[in-house]
Protein backbone atom coordinates (compact mmCIF):
# COMPACT_ATOMS: atom_id res chain seq x y z
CA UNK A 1 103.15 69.96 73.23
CA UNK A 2 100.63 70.91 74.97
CA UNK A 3 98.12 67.91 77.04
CA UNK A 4 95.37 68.40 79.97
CA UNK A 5 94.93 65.50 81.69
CA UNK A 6 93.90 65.69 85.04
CA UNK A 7 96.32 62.47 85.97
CA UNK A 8 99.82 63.07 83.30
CA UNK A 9 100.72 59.27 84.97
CA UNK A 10 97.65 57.86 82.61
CA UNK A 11 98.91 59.26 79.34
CA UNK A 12 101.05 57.26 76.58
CA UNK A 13 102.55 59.29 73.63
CA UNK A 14 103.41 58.08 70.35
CA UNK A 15 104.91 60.17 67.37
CA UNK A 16 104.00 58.35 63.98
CA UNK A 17 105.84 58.95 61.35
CA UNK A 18 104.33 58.68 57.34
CA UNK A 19 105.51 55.22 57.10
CA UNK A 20 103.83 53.68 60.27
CA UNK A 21 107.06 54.19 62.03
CA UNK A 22 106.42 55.21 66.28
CA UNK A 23 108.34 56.60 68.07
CA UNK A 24 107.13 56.62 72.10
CA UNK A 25 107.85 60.42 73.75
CA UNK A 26 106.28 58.63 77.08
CA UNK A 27 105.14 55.63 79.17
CA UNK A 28 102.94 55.90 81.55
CA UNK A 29 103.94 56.19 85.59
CA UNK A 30 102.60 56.97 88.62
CA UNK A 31 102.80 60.42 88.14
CA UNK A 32 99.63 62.15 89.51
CA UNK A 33 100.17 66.17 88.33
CA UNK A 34 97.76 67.26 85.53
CA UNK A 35 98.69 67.84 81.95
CA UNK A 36 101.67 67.57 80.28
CA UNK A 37 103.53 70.30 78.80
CA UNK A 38 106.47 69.65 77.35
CA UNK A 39 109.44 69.33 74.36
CA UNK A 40 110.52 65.85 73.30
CA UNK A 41 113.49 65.84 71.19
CA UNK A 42 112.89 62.31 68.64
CA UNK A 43 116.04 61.15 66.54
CA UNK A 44 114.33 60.75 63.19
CA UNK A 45 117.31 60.99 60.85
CA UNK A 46 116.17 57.60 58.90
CA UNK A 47 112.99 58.86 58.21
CA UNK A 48 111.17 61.36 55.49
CA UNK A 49 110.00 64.45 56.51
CA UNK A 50 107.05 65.28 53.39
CA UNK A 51 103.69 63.34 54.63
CA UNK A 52 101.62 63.26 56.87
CA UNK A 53 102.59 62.98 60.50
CA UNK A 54 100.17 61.94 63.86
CA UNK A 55 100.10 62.48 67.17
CA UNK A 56 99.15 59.09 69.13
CA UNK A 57 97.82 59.74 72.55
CA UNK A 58 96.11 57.47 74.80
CA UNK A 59 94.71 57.46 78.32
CA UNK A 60 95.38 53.67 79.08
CA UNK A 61 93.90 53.93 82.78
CA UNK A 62 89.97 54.85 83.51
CA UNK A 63 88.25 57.55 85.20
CA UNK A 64 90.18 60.77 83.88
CA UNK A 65 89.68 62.69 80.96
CA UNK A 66 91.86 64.78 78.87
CA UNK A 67 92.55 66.60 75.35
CA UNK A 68 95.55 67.85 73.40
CA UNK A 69 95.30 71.48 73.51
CA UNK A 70 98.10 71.87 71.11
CA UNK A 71 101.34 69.87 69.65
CA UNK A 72 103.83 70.87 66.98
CA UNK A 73 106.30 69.31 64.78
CA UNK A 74 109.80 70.96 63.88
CA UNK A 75 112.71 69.59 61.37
């Protein structure tokens, strides 16, 4: 995935599966370098794979702003 932020600490990610099911790829820290651009590896054996998948991302701290640039989704 692919995220500019300008503060990564300030960004939560959630993975949610077709059932409501989340699965957190991060907390928030005190990190202060910009984006995030990385691979998170999610055990989702139990789940299906057909439907429709999301991408939760929030900025839970004020005066940054940010975008996904890109994310993908492999089985």
């Amino acid at each position: 995935m692919d995220i500019k932020h300008t503060w990564s600490g300030d960004v939560v990610i959630d993975l949610v599966a077709p059932d409501g099911s989340t699965y957190r790829l991060k907390n928030s820290s005190s990190s202060s370098t910009p984006n995030v651009a990385t691979t998170y590896l999610v055990n989702a054996s139990s789940e299906v794979a057909n439907g429709t998948w999301r991408l939760k991302v929030q900025d839970v701290f004020s005066q940054d702003t940010g975008y996904v640039d890109a994310w993908r989704l492999t089985f």
